[in-house]
Protein backbone atom coordinates (compact mmCIF):
# COMPACT_ATOMS: atom_id res chain seq x y z
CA UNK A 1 -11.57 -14.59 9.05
CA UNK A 2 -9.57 -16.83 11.38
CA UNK A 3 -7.27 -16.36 14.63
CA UNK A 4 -3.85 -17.70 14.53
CA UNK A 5 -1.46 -17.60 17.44
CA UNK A 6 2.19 -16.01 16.35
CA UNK A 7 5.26 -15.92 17.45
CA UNK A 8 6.48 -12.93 15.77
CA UNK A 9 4.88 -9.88 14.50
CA UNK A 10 8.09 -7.87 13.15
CA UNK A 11 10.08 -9.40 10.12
CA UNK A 12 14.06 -9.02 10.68
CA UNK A 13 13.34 -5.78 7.98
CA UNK A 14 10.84 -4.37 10.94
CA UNK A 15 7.57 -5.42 8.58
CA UNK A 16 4.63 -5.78 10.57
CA UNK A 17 1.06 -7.49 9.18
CA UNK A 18 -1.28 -8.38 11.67
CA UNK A 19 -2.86 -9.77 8.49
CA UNK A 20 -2.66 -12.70 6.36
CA UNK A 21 -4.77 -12.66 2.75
CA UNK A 22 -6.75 -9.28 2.45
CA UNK A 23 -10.59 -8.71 1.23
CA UNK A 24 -9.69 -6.09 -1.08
CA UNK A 25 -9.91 -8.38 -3.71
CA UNK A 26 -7.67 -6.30 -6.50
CA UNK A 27 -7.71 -7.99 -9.90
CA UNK A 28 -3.79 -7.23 -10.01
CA UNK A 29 -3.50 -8.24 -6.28
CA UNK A 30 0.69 -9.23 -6.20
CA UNK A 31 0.36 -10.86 -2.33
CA UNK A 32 -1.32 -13.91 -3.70
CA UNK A 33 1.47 -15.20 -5.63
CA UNK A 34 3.32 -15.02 -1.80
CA UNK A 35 0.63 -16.31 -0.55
CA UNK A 36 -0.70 -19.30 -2.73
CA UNK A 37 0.72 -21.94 -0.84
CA UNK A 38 -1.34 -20.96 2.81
CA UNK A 39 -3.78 -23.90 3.50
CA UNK A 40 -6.57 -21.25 3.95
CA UNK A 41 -8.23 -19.04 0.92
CA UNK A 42 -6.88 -15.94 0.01
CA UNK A 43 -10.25 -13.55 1.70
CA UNK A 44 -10.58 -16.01 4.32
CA UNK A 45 -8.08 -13.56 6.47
CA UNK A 46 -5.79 -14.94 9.44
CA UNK A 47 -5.35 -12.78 12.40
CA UNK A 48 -2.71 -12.29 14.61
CA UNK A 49 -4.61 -12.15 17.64
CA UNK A 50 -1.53 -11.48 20.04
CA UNK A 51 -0.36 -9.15 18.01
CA UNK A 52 -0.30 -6.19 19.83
CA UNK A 53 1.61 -7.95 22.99
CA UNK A 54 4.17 -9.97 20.31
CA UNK A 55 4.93 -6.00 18.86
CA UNK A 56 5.35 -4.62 22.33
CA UNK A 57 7.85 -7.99 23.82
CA UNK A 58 9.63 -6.99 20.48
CA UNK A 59 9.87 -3.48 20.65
CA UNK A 60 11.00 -3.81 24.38
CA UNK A 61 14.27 -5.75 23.10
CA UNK A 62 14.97 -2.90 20.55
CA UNK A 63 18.30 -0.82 21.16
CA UNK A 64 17.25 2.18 18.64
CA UNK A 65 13.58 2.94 17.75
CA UNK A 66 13.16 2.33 13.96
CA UNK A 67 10.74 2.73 11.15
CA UNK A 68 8.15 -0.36 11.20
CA UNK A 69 6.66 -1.01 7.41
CA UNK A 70 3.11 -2.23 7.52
CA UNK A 71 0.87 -3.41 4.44
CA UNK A 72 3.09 -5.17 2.46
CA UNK A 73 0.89 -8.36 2.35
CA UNK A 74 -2.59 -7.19 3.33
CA UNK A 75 -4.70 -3.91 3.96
CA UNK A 76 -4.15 -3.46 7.45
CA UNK A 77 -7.68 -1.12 7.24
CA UNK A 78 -9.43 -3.30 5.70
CA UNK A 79 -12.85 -4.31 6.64
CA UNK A 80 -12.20 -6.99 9.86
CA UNK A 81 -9.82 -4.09 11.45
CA UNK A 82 -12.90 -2.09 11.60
CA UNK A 83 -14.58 -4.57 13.40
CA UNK A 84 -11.44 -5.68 15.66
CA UNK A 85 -9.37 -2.65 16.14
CA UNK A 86 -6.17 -4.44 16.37
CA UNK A 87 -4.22 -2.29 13.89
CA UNK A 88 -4.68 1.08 16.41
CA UNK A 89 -3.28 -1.21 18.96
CA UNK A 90 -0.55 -1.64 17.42
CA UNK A 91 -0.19 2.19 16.80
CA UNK A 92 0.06 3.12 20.24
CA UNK A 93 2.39 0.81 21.02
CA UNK A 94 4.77 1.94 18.14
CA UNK A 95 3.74 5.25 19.04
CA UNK A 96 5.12 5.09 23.07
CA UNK A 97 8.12 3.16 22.17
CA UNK A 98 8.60 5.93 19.74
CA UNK A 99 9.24 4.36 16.39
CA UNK A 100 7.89 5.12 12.99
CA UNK A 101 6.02 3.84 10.47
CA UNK A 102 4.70 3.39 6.50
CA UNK A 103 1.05 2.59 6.43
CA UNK A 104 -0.01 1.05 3.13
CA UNK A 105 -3.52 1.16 2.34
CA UNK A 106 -6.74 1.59 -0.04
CA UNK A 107 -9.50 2.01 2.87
CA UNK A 108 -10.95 4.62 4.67
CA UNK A 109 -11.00 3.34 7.76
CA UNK A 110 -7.25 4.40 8.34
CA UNK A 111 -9.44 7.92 9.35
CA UNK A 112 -10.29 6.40 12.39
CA UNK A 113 -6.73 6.70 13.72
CA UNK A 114 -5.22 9.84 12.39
CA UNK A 115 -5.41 10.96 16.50
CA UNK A 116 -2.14 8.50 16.53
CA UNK A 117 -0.77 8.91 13.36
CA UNK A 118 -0.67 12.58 13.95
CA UNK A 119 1.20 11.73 17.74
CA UNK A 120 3.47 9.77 15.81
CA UNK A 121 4.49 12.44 13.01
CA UNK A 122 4.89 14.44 16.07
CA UNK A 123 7.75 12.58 17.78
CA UNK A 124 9.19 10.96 14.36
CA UNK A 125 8.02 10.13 10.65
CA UNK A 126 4.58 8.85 9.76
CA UNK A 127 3.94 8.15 6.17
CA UNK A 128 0.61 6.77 4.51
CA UNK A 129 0.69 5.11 0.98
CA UNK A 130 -2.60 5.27 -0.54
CA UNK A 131 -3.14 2.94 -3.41
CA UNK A 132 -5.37 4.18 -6.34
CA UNK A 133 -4.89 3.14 -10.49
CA UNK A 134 -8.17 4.97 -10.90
CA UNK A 135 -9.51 8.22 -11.27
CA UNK A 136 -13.41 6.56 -12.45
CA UNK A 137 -15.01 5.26 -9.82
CA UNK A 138 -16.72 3.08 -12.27
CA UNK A 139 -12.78 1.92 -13.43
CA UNK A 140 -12.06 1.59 -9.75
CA UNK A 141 -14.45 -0.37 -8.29
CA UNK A 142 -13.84 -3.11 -11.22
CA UNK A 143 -9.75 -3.18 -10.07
CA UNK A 144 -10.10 -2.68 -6.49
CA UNK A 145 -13.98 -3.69 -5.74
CA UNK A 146 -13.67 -3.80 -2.21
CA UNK A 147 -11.45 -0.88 -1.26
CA UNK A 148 -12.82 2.63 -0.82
CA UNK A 149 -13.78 3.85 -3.70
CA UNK A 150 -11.95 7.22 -5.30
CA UNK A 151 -13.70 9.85 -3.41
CA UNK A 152 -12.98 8.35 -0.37
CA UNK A 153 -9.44 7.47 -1.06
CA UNK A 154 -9.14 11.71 -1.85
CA UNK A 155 -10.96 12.22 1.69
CA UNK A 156 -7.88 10.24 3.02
CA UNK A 157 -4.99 12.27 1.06
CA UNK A 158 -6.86 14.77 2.10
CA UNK A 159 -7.42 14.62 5.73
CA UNK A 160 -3.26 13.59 5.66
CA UNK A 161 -2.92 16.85 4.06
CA UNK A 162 -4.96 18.58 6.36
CA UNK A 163 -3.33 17.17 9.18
CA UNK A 164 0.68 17.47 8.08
CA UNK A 165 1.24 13.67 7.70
CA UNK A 166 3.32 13.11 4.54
CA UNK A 167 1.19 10.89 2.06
CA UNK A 168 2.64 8.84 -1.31
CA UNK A 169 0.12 7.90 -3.93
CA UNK A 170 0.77 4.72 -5.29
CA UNK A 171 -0.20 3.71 -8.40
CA UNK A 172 -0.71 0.17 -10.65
CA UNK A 173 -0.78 0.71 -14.52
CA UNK A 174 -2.42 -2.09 -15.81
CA UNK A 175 -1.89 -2.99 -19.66
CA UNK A 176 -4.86 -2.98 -21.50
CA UNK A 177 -7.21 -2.16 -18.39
CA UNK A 178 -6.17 1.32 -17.30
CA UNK A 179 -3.28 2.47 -19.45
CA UNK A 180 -4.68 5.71 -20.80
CA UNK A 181 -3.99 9.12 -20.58
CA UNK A 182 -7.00 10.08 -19.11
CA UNK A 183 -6.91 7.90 -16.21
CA UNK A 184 -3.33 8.54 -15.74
CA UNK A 185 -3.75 12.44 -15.88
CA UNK A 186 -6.68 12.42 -13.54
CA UNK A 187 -4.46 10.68 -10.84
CA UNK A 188 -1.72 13.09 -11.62
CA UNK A 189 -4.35 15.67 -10.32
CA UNK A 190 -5.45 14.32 -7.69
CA UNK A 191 -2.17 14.40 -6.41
CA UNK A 192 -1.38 17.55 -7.25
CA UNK A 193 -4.90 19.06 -5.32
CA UNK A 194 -3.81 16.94 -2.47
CA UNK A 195 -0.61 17.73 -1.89
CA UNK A 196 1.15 14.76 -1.83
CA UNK A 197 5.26 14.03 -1.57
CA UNK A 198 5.55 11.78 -3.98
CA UNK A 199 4.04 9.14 -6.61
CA UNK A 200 5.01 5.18 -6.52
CA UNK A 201 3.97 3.86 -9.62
CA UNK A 202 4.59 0.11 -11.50
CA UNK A 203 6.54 1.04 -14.08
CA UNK A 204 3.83 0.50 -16.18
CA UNK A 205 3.85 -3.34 -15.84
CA UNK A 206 2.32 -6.05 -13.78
CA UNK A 207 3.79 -9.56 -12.81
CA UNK A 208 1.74 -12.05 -12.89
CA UNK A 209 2.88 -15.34 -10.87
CA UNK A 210 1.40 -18.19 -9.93
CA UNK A 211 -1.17 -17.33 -7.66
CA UNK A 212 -1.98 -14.30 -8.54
CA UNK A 213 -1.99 -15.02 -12.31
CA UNK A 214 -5.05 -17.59 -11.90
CA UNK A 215 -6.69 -14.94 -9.81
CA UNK A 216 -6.04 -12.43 -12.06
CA UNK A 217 -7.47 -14.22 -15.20
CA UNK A 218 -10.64 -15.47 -13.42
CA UNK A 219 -11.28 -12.13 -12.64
CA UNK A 220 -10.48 -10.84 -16.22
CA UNK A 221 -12.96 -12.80 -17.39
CA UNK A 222 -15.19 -11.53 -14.95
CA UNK A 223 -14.65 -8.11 -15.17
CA UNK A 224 -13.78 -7.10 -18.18
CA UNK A 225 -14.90 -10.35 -20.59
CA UNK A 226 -13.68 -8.40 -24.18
CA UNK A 227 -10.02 -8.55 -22.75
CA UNK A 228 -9.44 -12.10 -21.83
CA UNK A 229 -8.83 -13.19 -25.32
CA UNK A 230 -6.09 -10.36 -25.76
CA UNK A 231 -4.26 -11.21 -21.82
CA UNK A 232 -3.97 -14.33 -23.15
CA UNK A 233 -2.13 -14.07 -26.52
CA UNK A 234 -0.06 -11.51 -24.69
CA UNK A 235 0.86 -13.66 -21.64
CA UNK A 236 0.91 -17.10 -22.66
CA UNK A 237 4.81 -17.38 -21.94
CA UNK A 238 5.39 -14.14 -20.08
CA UNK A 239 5.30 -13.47 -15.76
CA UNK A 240 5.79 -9.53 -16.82
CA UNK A 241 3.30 -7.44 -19.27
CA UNK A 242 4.01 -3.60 -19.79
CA UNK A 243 2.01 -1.47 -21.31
CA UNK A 244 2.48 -1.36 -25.20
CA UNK A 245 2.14 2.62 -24.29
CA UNK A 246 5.13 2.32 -21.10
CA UNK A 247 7.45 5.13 -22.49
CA UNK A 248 4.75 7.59 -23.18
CA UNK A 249 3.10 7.30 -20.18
CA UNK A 250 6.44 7.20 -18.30
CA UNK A 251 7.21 10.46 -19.85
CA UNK A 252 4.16 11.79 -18.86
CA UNK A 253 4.06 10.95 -15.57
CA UNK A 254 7.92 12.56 -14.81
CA UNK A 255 7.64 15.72 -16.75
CA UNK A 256 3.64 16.25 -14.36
CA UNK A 257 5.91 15.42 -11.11
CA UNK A 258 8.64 17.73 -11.95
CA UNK A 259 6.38 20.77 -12.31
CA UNK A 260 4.48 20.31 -9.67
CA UNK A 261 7.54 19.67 -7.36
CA UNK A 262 6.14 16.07 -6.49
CA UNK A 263 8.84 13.09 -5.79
CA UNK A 264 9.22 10.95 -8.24
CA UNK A 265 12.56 9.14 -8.00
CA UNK A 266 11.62 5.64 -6.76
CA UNK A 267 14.96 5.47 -5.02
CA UNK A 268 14.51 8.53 -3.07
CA UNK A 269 11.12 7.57 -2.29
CA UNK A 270 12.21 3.84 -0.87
CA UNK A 271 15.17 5.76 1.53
CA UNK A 272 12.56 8.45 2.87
CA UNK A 273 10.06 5.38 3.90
CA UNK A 274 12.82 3.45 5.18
CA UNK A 275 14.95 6.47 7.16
CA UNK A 276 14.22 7.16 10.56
CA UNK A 277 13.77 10.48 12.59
CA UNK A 278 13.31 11.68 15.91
CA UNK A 279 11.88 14.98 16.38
CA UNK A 280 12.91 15.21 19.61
CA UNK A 281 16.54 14.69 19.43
CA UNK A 282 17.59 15.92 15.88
CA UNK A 283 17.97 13.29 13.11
CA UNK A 284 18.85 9.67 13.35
CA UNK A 285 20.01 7.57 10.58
CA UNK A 286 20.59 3.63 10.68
CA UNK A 287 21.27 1.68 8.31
CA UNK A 288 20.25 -1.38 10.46
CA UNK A 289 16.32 0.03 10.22
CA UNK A 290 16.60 -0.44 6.24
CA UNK A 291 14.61 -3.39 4.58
């Protein structure tokens, strides 16, 4: 972990990471390939350590409160915000100037702050996307070593639940690593038991470009050595690998959501994140707040 002083915090699309690289260290990790060129390693995180006043300068300028996306490059819970705090910050600023926001994350430590996350579903929209591709904690800690593992990723949906702040599971279907339907049925449940709005998922496919793909194949090698061989007669010439069982799987997962009267439309799902609301004064809509 390093400190870097920014300029900006918010992206023209109102994305916000305090972080650069994450510790998370997922084998199917897609922020390295955005990342690769940084003239720092991947784990060895960058930090924003003006954050918090950059986000308030920037929310001072803003005509109409809007929702802020966060976690599109790195776990903004992961380990070095439990240490530095920076993230609930950030909250309370968003949460004075009265914006919302989409929290993407794998690690427990989010708990820490449902106190403002709750304040800010309060005024407007606060939405959490945990990411899990695992319902073996065994499977999961070989994909995602460093996030929380799957009972504590449940306490999370849970304590959402619990605490009437909309939640999306997202998950990553990896070819040849978790493409069953066993593992694909026990996430279905565990959305179902936690009540969640809706399900992101891959479409059954991962991309693998460079910077990631080294990653990915180190790992594979690592992790799961009797696969290697087979990744690489399947991707010698291909960025994109779906899962030879993508249709059933697809089917699967639609027919589970409609019964259980869980979101599954990805388009729906990108216009709630991205649509803005205030509690206070009825419902706002701009199209200037969409990434």
């Amino acid at each position: 972990m390093h400190f870097i002083e920014a300029k900006t915090i918010l992206t023209p699309q109102n994305g916000m990471n305090l972080y650069r690289g994450c510790t998370n260290h997922c084998i199917y990790c897609e922020a390295r390939n955005r990342l690769y060129k940084e003239d720092h390693a991947f784990t060895d995180v960058s930090v924003k350590q003006d954050g918090c006043i950059l986000l308030e300068n920037m929310l001072k300028r803003k005509r109409t409160p809007c929702m802020i996306q966060v976690g599109m490059l790195a776990d903004p819970y992961m380990d070095c915000e439990g240490e530095l705090g920076y993230m609930r910050d950030c909250l309370k600023v968003i949460e004075r100037y009265d914006c919302g926001i989409v929290i993407r994350t794998k690690n427990a430590n989010i708990l820490r702050d449902l106190d403002i996350l709750s304040a800010i579903q309060k005024k407007t929209k606060c939405v959490v996307v945990v990411g899990l591709s695992a319902a073996d904690e065994e499977l999961s800690r070989k994909l995602e070593p460093e996030a929380s593992g799957v009972a504590e990723r449940i306490r999370i949906m849970n304590a959402l639940e619990k605490n009437r702040i909309p939640c999306i599971l997202s998950i990553s279907v990896i070819p040849f690593l978790n493409d069953t339907e066993e593992n694909l049925m026990g996430l279905l449940d565990i959305a179902k038991d936690t009540h969640v709005y809706g399900i992101e998922h891959n479409d059954c496919s991962i991309v693998l470009k460079k910077g990631s793909r080294e990653y990915f194949f180190q790992e594979l090698e690592r992790r799961f050595p009797q696969k290697a061989l087979l990744f690489a007669r399947q991707l010698e010439q291909q960025e994109i690998l779906s899962s030879p069982d993508r249709k059933k799987l697809l089917d699967i997962l639609n027919a589970y959501c409609r019964e259980h009267a869980i979101v599954i439309d990805q388009e729906i799902l990108k216009r709630y994140k991205r649509t803005y609301e205030n509690k206070t004064m009825g419902v706002q809509l701009s199209f200037s707040n969409i990434l």
